[in-house]
Protein backbone atom coordinates (compact mmCIF):
# COMPACT_ATOMS: atom_id res chain seq x y z
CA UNK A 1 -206.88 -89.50 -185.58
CA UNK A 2 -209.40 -88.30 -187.91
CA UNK A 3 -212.95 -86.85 -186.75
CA UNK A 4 -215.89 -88.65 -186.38
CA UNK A 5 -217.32 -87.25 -189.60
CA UNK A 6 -214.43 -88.27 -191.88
CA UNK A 7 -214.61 -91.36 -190.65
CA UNK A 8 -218.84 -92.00 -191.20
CA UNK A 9 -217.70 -90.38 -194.60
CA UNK A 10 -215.20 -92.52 -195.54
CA UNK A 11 -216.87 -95.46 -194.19
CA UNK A 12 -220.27 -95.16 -196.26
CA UNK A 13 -218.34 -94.10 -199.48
CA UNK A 14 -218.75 -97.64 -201.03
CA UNK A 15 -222.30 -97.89 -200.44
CA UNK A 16 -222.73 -93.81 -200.96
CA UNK A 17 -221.34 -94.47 -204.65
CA UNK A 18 -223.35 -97.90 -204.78
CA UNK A 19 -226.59 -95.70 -203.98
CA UNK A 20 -225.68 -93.00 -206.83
CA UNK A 21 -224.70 -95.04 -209.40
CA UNK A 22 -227.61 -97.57 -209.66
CA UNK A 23 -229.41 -98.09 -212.77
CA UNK A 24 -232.75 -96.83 -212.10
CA UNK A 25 -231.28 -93.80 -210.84
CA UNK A 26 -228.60 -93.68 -213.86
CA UNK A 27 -231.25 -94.12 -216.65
CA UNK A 28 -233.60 -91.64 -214.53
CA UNK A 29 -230.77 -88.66 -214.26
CA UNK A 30 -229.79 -89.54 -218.17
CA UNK A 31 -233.25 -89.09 -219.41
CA UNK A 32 -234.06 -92.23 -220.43
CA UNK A 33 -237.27 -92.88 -218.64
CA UNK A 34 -240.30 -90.95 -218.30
CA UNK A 35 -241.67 -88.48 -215.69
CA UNK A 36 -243.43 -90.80 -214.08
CA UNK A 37 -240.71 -92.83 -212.73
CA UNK A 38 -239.73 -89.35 -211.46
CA UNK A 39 -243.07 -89.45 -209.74
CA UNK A 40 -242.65 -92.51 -208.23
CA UNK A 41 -239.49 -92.17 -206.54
CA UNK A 42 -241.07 -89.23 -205.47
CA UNK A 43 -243.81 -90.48 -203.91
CA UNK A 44 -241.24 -93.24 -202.15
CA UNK A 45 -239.35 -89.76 -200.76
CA UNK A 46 -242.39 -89.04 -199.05
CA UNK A 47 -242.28 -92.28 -196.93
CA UNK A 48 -238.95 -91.83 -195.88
CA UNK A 49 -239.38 -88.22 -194.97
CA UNK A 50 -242.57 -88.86 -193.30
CA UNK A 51 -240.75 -91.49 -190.80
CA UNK A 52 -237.62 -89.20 -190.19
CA UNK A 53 -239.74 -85.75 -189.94
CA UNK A 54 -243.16 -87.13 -187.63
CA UNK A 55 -241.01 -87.77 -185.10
CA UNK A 56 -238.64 -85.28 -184.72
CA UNK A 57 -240.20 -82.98 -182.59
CA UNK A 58 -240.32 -85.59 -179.67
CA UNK A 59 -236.16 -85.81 -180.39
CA UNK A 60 -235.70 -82.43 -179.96
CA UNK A 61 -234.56 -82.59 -176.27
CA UNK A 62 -232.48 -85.72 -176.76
CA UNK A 63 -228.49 -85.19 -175.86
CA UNK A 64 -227.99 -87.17 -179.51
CA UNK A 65 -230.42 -86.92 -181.61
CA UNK A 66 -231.78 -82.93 -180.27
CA UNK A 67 -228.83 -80.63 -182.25
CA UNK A 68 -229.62 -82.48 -185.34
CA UNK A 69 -233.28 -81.23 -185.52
CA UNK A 70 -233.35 -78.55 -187.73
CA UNK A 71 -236.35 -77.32 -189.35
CA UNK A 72 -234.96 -75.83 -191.96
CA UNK A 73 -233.96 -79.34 -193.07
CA UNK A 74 -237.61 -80.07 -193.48
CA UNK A 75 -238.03 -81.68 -196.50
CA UNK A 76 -242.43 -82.97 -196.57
CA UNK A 77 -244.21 -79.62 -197.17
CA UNK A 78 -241.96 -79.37 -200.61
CA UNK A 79 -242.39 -82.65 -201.35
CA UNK A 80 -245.96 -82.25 -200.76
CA UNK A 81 -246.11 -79.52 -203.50
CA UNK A 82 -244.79 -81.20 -205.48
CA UNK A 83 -246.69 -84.47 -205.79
CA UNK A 84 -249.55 -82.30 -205.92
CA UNK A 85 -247.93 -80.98 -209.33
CA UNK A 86 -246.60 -84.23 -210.06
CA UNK A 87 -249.99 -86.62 -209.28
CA UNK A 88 -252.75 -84.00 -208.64
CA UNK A 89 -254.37 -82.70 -205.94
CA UNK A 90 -255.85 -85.94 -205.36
CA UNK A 91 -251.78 -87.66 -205.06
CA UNK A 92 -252.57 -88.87 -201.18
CA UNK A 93 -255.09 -91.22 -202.25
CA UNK A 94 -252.86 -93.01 -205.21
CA UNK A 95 -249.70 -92.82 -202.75
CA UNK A 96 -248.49 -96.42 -202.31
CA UNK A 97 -244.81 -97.90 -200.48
CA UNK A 98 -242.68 -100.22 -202.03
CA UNK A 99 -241.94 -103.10 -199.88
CA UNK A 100 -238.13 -102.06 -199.82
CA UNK A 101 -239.79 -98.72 -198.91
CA UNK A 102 -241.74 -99.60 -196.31
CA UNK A 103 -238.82 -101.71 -195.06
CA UNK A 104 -236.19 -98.18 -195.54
CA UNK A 105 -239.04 -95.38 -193.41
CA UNK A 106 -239.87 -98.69 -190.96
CA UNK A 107 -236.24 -98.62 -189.88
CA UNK A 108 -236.26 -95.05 -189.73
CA UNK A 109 -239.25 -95.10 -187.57
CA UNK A 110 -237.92 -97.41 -184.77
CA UNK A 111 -234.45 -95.55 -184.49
CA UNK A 112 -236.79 -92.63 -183.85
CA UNK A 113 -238.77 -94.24 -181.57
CA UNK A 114 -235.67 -96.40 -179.77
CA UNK A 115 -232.26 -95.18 -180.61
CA UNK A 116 -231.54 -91.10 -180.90
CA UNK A 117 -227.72 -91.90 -182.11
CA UNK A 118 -229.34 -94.59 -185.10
CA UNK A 119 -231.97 -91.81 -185.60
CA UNK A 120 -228.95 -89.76 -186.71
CA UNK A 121 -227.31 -92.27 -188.99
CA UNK A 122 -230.34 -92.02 -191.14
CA UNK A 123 -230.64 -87.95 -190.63
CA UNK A 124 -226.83 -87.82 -191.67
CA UNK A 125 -227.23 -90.18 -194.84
CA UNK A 126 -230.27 -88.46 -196.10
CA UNK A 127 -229.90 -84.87 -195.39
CA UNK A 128 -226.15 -83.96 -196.41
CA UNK A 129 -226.98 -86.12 -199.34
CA UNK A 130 -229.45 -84.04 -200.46
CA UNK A 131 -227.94 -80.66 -200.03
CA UNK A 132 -224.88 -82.50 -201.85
CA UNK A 133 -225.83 -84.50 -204.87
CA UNK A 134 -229.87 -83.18 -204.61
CA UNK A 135 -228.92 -80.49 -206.74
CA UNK A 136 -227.44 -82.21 -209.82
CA UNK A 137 -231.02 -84.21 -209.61
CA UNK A 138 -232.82 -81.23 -209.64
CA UNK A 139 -231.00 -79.76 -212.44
CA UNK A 140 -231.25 -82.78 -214.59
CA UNK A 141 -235.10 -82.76 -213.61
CA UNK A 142 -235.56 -79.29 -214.93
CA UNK A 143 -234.14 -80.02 -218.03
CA UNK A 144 -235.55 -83.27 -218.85
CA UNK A 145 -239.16 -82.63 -217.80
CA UNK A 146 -239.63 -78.70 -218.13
CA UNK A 147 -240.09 -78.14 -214.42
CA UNK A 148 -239.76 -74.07 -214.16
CA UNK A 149 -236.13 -73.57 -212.27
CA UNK A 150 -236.81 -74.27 -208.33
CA UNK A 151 -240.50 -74.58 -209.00
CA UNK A 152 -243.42 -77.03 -208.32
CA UNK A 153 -242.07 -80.78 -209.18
CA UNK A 154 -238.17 -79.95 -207.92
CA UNK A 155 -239.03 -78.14 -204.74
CA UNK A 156 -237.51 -81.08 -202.46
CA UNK A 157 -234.02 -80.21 -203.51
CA UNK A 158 -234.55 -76.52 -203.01
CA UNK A 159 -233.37 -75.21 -198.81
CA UNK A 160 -235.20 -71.67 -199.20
CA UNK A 161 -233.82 -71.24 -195.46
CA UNK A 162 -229.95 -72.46 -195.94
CA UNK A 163 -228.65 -70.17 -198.53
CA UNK A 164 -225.25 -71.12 -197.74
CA UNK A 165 -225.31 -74.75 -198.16
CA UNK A 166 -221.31 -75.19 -197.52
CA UNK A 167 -221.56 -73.47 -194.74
CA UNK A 168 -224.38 -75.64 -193.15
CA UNK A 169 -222.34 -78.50 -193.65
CA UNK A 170 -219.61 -77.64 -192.03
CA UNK A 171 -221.56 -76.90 -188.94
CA UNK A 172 -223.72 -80.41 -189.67
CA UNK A 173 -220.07 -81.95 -189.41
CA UNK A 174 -219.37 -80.44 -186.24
CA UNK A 175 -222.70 -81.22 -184.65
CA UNK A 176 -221.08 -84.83 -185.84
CA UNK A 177 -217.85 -84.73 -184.01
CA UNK A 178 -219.40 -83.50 -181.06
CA UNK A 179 -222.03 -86.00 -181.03
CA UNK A 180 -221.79 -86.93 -176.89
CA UNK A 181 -221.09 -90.85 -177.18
CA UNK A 182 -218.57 -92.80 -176.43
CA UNK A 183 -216.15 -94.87 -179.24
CA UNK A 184 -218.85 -98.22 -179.23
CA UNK A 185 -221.84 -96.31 -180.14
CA UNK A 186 -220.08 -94.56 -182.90
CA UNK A 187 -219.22 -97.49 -184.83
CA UNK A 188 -222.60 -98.47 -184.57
CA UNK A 189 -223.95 -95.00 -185.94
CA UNK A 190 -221.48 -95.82 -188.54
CA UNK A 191 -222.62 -98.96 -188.86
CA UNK A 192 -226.15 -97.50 -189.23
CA UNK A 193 -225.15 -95.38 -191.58
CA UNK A 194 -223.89 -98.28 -193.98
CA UNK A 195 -227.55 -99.83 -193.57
CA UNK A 196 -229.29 -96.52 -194.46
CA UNK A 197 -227.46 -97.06 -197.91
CA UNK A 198 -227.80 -100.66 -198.71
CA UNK A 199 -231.71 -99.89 -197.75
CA UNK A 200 -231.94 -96.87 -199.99
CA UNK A 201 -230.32 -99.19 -202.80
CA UNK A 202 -232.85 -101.34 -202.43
CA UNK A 203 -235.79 -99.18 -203.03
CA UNK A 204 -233.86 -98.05 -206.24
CA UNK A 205 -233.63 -101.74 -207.03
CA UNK A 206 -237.22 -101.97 -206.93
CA UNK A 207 -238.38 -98.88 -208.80
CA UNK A 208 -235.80 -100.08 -211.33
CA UNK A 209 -238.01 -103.65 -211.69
CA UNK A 210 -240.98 -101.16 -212.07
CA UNK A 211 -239.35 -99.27 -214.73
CA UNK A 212 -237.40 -101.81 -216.97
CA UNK A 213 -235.60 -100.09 -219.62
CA UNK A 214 -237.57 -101.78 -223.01
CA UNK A 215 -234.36 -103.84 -224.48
């Protein structure tokens, strides 16, 4: 039978591929829009990483949701430097939510608040994604916009305190298969895990409407 991590893998792939390969984030990674799309999904990061990081501290002694709280994960000081490079040290007071956005960090916010094992669906999609594929968007970013290697604007994708990213992974998966619930609740975190995806795809939806390719 395989482990509970294969299967959450295997069962978001569709949607995980969905996510990657949408057309905002497509014409982003392939240079074709400007940096201030870049800023903008940026500044939608922040929402997210506001709702899964304000209330972590309260999960830490949760059976579930506690192992999972890591603060080297911690992704909104870097993304705070770097809307202050991308917007200004003024960026708070321009910061604005898409609806799909608000919709994505709102969801986040009540698994925090009401469900530790949904709380970890959304930790699972969004952290291992970004120690995964967050690289080849940083490298991309650097190139197409100058950013100085690791520096202000690309700092999100940059774990100063997990130098060996493999290896953090592989103990992230077996925080996963020893996740203390029983068979029902980990088809729903699975299940949760498919809705993490189809409500990140949405926000790329939108900030594609924003930032129409001119025909």
């Amino acid at each position: 039978m395989d482990s509970f991590s294969t299967l959450i893998r295997t069962a978001s792939h569709e949607q995980h591929v969905e996510a990657e390969t949408s057309t905002f984030m497509s014409d982003l990674l392939g240079g074709r829009l400007g940096v201030d799309a870049y800023a903008r999904y940026t500044e939608q990061l922040w929402f997210v990483y506001e709702a899964l990081e304000s209330g972590a501290q309260e999960l830490a002694p949760d059976p579930v949701a506690g192992p999972f709280v890591r603060p080297e994960l911690f992704r909104l000081a870097p993304l705070e430097r770097d809307l202050a490079h991308l917007r200004g040290p003024g960026w708070r007071s321009t910061l604005t939510a898409l609806p799909a956005t608000r919709a994505y960090a709102g969801r986040i916010a009540a698994c925090a608040r009401d469900w530790p094992s949904g709380y970890v669906a959304h930790h699972y999609t969004r952290y291992l994604g970004d120690l995964s594929g967050g690289q080849i968007i940083r490298d991309k970013a650097e190139r197409t916009w100058g950013f100085a290697r690791k520096g202000d604007g690309v700092r999100f994708y940059v774990f100063e305190e997990i130098p060996n990213p493999a290896a953090f992974k592989r103990g992230y998966r077996e925080l996963l298969d020893a996740v203390p619930v029983d068979d029902l609740e980990k088809q729903r975190i699975v299940a949760e895990c498919r809705r993490a995806f189809a409500l990140n795809t949405d926000v790329f939806r939108a900030l594609g409407e924003e930032f129409p390719l001119s025909a």
